[in-house]
PDB file of N, CA and C in Angstrom:
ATOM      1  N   UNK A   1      23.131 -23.889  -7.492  1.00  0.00           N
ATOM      2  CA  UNK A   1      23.462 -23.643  -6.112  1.00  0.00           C
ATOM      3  C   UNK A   1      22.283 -23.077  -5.341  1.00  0.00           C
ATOM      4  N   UNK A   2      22.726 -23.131  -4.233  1.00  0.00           N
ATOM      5  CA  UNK A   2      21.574 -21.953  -3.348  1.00  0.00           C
ATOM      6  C   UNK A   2      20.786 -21.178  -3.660  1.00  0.00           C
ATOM      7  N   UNK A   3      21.875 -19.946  -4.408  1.00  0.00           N
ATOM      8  CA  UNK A   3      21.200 -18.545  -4.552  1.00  0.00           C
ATOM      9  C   UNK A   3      20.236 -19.066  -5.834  1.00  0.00           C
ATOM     10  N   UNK A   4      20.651 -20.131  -6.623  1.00  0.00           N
ATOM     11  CA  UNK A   4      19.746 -19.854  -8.082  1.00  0.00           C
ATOM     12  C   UNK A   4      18.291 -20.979  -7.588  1.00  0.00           C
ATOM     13  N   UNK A   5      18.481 -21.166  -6.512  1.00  0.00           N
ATOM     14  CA  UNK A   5      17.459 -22.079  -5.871  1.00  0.00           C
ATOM     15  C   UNK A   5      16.511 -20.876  -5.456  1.00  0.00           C
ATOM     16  N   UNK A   6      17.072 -20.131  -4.444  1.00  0.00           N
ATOM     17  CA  UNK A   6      16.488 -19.199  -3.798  1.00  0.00           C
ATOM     18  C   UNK A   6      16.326 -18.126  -4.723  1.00  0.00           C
ATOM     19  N   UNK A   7      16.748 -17.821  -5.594  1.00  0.00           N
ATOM     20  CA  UNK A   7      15.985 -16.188  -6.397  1.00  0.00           C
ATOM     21  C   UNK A   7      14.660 -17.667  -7.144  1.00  0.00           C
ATOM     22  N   UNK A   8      14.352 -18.874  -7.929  1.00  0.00           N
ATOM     23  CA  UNK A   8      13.831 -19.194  -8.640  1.00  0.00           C
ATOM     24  C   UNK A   8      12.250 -19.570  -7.759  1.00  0.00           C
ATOM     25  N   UNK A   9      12.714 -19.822  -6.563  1.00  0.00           N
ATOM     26  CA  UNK A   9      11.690 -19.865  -5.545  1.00  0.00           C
ATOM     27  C   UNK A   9      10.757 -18.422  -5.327  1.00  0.00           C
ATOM     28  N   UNK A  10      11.717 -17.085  -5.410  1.00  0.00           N
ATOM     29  CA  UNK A  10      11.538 -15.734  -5.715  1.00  0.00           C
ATOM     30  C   UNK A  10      10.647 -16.019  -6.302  1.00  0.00           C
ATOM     31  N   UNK A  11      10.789 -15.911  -7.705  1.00  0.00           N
ATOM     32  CA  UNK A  11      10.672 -15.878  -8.932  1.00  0.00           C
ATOM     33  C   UNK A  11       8.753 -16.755  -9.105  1.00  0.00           C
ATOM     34  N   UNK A  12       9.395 -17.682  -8.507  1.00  0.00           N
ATOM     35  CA  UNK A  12       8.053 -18.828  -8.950  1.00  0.00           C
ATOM     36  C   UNK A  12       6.837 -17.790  -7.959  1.00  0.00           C
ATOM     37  N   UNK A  13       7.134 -17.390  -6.684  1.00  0.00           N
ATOM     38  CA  UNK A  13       6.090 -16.716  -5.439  1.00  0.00           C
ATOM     39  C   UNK A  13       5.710 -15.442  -6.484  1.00  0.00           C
ATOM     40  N   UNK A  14       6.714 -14.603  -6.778  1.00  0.00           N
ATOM     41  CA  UNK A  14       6.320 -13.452  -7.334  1.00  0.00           C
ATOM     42  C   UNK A  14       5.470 -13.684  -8.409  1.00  0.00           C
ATOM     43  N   UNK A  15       5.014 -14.636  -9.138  1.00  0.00           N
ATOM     44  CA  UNK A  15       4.297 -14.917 -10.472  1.00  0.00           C
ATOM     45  C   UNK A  15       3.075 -15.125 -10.292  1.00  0.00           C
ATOM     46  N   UNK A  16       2.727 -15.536  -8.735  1.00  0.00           N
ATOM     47  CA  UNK A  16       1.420 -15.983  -7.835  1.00  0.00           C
ATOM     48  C   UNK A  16       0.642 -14.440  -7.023  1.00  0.00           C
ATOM     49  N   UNK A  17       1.695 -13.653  -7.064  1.00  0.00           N
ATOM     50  CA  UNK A  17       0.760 -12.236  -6.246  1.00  0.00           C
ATOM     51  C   UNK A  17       0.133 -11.431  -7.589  1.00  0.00           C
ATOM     52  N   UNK A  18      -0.597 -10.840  -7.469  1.00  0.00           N
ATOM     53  CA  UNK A  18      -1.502 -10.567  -8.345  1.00  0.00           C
ATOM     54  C   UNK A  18      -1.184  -9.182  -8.886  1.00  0.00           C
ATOM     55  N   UNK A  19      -1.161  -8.558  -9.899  1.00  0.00           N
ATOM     56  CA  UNK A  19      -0.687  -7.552 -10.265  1.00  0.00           C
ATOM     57  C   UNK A  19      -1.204  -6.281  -9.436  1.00  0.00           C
ATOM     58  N   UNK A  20      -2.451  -6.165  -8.867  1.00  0.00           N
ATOM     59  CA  UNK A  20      -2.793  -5.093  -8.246  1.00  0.00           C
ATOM     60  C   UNK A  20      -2.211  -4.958  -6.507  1.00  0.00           C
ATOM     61  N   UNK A  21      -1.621  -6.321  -6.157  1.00  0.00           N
ATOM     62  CA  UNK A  21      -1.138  -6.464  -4.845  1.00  0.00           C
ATOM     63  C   UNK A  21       0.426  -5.998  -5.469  1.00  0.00           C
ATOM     64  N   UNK A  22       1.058  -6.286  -6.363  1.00  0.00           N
ATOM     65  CA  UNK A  22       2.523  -5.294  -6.847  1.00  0.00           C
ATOM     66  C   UNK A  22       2.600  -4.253  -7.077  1.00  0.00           C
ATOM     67  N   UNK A  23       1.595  -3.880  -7.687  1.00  0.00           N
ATOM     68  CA  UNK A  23       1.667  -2.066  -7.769  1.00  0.00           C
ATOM     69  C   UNK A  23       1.314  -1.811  -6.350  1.00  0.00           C
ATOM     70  N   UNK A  24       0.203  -2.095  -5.602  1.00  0.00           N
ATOM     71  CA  UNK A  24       0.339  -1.389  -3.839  1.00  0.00           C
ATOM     72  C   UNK A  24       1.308  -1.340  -3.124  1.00  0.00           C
ATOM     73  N   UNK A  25       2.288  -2.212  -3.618  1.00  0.00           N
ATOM     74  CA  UNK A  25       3.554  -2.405  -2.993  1.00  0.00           C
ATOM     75  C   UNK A  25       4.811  -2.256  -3.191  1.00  0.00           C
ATOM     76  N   UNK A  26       4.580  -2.141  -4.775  1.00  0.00           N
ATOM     77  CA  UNK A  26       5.620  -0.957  -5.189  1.00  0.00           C
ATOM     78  C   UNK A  26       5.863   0.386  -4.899  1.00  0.00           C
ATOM     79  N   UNK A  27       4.204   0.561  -4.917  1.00  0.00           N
ATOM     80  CA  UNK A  27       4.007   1.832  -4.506  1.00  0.00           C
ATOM     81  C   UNK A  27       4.447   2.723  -2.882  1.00  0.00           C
ATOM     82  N   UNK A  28       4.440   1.633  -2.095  1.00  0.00           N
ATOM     83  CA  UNK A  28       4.736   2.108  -0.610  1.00  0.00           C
ATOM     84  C   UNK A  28       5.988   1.928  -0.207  1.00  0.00           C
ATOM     85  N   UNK A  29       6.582   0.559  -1.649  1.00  0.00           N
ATOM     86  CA  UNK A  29       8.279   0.566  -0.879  1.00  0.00           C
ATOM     87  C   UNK A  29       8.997   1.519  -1.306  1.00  0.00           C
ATOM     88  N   UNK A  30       8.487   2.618  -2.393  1.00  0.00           N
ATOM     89  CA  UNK A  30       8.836   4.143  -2.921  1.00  0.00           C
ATOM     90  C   UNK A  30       9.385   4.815  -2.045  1.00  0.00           C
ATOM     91  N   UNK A  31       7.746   5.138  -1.177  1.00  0.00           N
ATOM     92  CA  UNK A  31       7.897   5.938   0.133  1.00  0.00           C
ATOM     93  C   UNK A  31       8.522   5.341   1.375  1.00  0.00           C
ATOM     94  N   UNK A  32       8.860   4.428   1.298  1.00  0.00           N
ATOM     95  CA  UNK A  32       9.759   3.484   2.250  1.00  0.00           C
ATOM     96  C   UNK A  32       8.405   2.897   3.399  1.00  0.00           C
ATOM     97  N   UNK A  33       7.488   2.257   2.960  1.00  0.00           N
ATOM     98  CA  UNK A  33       6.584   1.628   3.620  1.00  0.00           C
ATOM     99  C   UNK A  33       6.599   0.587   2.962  1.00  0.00           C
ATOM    100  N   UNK A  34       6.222  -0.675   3.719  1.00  0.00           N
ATOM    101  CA  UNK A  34       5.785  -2.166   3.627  1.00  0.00           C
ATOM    102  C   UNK A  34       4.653  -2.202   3.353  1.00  0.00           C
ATOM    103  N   UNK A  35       3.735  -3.016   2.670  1.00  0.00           N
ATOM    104  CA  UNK A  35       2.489  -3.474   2.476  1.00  0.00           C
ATOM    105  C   UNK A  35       2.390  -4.441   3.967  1.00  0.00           C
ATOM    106  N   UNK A  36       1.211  -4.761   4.630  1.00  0.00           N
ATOM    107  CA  UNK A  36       1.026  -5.500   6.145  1.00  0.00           C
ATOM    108  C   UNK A  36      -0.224  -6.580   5.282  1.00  0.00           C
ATOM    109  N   UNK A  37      -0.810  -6.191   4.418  1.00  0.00           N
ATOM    110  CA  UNK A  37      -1.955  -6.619   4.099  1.00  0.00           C
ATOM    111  C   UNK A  37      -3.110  -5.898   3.223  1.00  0.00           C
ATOM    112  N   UNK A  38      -3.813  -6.472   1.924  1.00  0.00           N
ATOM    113  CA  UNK A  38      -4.692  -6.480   1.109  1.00  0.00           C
ATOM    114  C   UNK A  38      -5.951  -6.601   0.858  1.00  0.00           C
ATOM    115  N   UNK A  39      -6.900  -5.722   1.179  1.00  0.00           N
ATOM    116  CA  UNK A  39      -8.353  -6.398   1.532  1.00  0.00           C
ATOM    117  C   UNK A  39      -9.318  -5.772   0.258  1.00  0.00           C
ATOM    118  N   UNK A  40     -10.167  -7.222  -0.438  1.00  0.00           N
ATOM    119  CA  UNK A  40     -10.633  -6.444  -1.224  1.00  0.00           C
ATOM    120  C   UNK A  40     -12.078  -6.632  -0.633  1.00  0.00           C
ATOM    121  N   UNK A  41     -12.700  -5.090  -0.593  1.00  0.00           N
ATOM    122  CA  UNK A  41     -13.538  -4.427  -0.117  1.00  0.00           C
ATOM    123  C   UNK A  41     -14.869  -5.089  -1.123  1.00  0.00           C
ATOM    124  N   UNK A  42     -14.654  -5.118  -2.129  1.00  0.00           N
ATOM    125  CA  UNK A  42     -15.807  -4.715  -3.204  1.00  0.00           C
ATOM    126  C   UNK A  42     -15.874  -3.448  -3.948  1.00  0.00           C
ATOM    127  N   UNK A  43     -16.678  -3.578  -4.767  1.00  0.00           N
ATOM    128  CA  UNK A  43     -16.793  -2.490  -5.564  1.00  0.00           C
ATOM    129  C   UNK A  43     -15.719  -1.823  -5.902  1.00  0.00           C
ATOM    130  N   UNK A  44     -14.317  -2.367  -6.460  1.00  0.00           N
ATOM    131  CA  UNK A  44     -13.379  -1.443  -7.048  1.00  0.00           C
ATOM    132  C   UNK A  44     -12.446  -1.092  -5.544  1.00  0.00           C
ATOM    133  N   UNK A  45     -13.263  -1.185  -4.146  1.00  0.00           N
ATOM    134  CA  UNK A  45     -12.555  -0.426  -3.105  1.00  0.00           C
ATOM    135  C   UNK A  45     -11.439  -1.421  -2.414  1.00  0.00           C
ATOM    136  N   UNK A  46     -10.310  -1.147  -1.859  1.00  0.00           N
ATOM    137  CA  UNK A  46      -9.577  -1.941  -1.157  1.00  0.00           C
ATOM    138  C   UNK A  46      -8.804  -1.491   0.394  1.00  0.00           C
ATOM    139  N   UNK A  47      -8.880  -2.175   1.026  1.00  0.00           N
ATOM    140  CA  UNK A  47      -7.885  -1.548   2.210  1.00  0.00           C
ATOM    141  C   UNK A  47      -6.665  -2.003   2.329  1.00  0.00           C
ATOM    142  N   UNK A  48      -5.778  -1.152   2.699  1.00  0.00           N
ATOM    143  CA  UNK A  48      -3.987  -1.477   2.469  1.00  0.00           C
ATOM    144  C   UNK A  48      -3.702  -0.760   3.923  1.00  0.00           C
ATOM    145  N   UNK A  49      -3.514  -1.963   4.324  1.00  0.00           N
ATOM    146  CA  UNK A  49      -2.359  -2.266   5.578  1.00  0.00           C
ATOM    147  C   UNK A  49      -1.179  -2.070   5.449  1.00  0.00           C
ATOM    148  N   UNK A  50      -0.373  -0.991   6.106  1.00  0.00           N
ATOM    149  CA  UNK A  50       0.879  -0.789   5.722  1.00  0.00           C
ATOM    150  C   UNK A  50       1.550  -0.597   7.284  1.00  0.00           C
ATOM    151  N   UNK A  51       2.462  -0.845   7.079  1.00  0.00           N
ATOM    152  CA  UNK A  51       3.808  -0.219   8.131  1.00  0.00           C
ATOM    153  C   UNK A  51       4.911   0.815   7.323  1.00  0.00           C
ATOM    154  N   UNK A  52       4.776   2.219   8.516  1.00  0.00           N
ATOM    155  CA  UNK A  52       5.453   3.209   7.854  1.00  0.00           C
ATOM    156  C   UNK A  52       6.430   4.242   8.907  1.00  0.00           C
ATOM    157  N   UNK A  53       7.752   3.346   8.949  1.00  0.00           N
ATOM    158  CA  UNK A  53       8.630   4.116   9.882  1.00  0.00           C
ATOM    159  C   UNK A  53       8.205   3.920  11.569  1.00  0.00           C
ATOM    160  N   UNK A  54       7.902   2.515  11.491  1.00  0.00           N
ATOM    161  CA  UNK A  54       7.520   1.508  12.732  1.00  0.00           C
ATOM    162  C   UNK A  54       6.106   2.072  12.949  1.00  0.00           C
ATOM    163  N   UNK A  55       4.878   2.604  12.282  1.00  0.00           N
ATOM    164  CA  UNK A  55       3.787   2.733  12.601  1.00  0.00           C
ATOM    165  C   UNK A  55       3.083   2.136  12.011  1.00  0.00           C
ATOM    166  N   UNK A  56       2.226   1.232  11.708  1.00  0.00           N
ATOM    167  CA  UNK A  56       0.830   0.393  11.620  1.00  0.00           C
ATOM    168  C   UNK A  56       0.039   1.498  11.183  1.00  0.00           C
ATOM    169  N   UNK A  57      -1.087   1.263  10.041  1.00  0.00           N
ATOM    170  CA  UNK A  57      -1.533   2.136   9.425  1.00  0.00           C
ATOM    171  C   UNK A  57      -2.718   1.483   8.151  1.00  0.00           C
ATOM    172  N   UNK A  58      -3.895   2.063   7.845  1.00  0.00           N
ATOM    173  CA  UNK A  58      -4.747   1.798   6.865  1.00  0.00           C
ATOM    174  C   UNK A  58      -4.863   2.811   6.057  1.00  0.00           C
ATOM    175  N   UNK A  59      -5.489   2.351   4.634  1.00  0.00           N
ATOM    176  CA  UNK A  59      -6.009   3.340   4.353  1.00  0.00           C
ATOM    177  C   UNK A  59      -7.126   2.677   3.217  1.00  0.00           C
ATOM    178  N   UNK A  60      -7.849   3.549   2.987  1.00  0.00           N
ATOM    179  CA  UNK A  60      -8.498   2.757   1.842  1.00  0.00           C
ATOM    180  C   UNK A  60      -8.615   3.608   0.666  1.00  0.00           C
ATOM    181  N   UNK A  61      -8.552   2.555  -0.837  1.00  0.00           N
ATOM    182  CA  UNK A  61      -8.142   3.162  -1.844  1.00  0.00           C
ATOM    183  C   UNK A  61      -9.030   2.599  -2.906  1.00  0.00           C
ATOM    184  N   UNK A  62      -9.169   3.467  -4.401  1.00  0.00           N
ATOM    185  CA  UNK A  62      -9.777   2.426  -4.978  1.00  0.00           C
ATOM    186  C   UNK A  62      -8.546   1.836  -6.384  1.00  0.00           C
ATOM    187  N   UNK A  63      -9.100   1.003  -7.204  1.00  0.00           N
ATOM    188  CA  UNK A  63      -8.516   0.313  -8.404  1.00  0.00           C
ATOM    189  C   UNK A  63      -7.143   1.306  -8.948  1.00  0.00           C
ATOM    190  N   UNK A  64      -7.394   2.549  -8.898  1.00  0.00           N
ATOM    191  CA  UNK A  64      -6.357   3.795  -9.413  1.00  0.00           C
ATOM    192  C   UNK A  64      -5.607   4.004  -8.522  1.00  0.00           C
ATOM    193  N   UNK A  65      -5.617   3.274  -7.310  1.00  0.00           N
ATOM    194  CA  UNK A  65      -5.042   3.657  -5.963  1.00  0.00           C
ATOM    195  C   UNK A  65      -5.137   5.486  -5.670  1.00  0.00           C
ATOM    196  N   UNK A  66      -5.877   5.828  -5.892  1.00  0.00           N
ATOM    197  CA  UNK A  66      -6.405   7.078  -5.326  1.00  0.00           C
ATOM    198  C   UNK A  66      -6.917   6.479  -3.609  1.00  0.00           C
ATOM    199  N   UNK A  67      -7.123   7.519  -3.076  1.00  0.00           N
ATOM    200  CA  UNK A  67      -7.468   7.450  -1.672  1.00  0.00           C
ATOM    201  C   UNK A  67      -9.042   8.013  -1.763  1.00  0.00           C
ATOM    202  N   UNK A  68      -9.915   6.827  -1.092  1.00  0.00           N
ATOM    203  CA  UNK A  68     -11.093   6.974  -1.030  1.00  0.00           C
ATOM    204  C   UNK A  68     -11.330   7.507   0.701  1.00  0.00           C
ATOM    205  N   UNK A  69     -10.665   6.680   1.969  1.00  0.00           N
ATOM    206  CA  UNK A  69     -10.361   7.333   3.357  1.00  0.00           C
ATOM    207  C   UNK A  69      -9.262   7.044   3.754  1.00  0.00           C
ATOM    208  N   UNK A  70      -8.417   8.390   4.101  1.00  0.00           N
ATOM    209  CA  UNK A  70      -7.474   7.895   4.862  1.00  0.00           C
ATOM    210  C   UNK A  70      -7.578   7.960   6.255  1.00  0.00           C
ATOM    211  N   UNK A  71      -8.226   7.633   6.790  1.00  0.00           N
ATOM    212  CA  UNK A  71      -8.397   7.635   8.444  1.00  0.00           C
ATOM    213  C   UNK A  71      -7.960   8.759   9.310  1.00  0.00           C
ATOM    214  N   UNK A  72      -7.962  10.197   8.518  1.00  0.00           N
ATOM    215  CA  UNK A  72      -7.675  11.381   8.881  1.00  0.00           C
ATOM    216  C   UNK A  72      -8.774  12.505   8.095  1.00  0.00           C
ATOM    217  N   UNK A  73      -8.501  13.753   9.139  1.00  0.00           N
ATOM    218  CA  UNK A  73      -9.284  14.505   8.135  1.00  0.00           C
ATOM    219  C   UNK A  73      -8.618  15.375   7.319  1.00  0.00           C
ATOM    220  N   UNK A  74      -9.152  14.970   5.968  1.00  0.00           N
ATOM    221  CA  UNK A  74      -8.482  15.759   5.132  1.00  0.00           C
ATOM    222  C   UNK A  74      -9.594  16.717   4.454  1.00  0.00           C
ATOM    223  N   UNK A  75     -10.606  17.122   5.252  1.00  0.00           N
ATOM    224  CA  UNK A  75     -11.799  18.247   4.783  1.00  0.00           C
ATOM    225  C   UNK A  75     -12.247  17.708   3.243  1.00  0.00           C
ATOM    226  N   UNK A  76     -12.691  16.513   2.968  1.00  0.00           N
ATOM    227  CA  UNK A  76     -12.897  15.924   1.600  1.00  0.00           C
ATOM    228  C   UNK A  76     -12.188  15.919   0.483  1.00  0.00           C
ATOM    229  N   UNK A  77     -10.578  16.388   1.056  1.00  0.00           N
ATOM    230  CA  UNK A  77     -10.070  16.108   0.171  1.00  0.00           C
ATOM    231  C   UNK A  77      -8.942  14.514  -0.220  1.00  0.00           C
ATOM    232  N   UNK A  78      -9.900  14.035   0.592  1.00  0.00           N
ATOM    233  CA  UNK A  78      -8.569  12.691   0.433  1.00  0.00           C
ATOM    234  C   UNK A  78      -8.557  11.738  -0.889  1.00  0.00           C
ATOM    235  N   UNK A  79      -9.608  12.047  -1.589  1.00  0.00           N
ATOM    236  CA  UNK A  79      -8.895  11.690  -3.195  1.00  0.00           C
ATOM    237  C   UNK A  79      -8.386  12.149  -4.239  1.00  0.00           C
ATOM    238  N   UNK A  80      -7.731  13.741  -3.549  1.00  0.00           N
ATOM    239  CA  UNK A  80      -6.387  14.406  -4.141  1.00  0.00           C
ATOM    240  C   UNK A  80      -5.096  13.730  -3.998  1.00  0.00           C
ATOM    241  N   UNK A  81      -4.898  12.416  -3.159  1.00  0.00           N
ATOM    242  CA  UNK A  81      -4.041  11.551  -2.794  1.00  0.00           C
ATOM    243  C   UNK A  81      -3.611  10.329  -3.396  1.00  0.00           C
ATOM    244  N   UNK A  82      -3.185   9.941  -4.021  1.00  0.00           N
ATOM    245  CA  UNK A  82      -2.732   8.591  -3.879  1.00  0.00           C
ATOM    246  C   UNK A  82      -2.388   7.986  -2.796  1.00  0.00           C
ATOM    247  N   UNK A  83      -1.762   6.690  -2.767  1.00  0.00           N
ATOM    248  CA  UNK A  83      -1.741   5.578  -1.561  1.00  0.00           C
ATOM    249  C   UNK A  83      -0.590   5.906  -0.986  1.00  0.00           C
ATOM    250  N   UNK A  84       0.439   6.654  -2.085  1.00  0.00           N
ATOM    251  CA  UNK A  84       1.892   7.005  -1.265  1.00  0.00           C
ATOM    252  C   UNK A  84       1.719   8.131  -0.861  1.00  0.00           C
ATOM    253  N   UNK A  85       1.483   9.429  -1.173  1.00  0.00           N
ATOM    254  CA  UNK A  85       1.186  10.561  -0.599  1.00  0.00           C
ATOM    255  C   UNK A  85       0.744  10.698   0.705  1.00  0.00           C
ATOM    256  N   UNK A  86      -0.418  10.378   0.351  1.00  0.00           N
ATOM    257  CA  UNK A  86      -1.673   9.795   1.143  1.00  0.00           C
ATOM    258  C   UNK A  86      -0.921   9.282   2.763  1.00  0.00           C
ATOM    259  N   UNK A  87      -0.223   8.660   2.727  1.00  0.00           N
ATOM    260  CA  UNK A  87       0.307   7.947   4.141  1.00  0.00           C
ATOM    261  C   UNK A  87       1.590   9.361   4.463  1.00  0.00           C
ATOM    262  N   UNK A  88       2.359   9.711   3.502  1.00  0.00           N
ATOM    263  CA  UNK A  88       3.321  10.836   4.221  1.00  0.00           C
ATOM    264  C   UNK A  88       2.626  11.576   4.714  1.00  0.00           C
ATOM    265  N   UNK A  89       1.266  11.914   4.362  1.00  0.00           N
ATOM    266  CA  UNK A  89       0.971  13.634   4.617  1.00  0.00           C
ATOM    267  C   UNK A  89       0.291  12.738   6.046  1.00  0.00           C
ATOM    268  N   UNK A  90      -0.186  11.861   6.014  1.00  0.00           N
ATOM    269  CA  UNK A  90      -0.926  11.545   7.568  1.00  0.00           C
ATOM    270  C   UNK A  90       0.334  11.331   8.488  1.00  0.00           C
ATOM    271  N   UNK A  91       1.186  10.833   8.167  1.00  0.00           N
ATOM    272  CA  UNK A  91       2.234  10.775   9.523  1.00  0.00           C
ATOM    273  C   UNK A  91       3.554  11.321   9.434  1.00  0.00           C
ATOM    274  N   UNK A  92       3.226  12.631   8.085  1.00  0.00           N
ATOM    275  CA  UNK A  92       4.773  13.315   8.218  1.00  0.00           C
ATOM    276  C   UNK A  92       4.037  15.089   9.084  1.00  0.00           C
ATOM    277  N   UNK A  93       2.343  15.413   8.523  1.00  0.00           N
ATOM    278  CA  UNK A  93       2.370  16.457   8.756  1.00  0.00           C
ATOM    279  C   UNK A  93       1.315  15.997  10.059  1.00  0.00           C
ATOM    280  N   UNK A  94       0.499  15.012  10.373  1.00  0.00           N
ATOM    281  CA  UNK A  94      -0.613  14.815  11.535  1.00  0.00           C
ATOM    282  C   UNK A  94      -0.086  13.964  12.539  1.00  0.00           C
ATOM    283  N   UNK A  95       1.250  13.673  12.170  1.00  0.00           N
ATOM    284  CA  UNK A  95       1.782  12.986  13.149  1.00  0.00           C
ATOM    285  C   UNK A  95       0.892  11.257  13.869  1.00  0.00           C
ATOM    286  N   UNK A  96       0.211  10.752  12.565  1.00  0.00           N
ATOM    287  CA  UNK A  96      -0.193   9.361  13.059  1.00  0.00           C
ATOM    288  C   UNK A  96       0.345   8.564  13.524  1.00  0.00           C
TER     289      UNK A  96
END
């Protein structure tokens, strides 16, 4: 039927995203954010486009998804962060 059409279509797409684009996006639908987009930087670094509670948002991270910048100041500490943290503390406590 349908549905076993439509989860196998699922199924076949999900086998094509790459394991490091599932964990970024596991990771943000945690914190109740969307992935927007995946950029690989080089060198281990990546930028993750997210939407978080209707706000548009970057950040950049590396391979461990640690936070290399989050487009705030965090006085050098922004690779005390991961990628989910990392986005609450910019738009739960700086209001991005």
């Amino acid at each position: 039927g349908r549905k076993e059409e439509r989860e196998a279509i699922l199924f076949a797409m999900d086998q094509h995203t790459p394991n490091f684009e599932k964990l970024v996006g596991e990771s943000l639908r945690f914190i109740g954010a969307s992935l927007q987009g995946l950029s690989d930087l080089g060198n281990g670094q990546h930028r993750v486009e997210y939407m978080f509670e209707g706000k548009r948002g970057s950040v950049t991270i590396n391979d461990q998804l640690t936070t290399l910048d989050s487009g705030i100041c965090l006085e050098g500490r922004d690779r005390d962060y991961d990628v989910g943290s990392v986005i609450l503390v910019k738009h739960r406590r700086y209001g991005e």
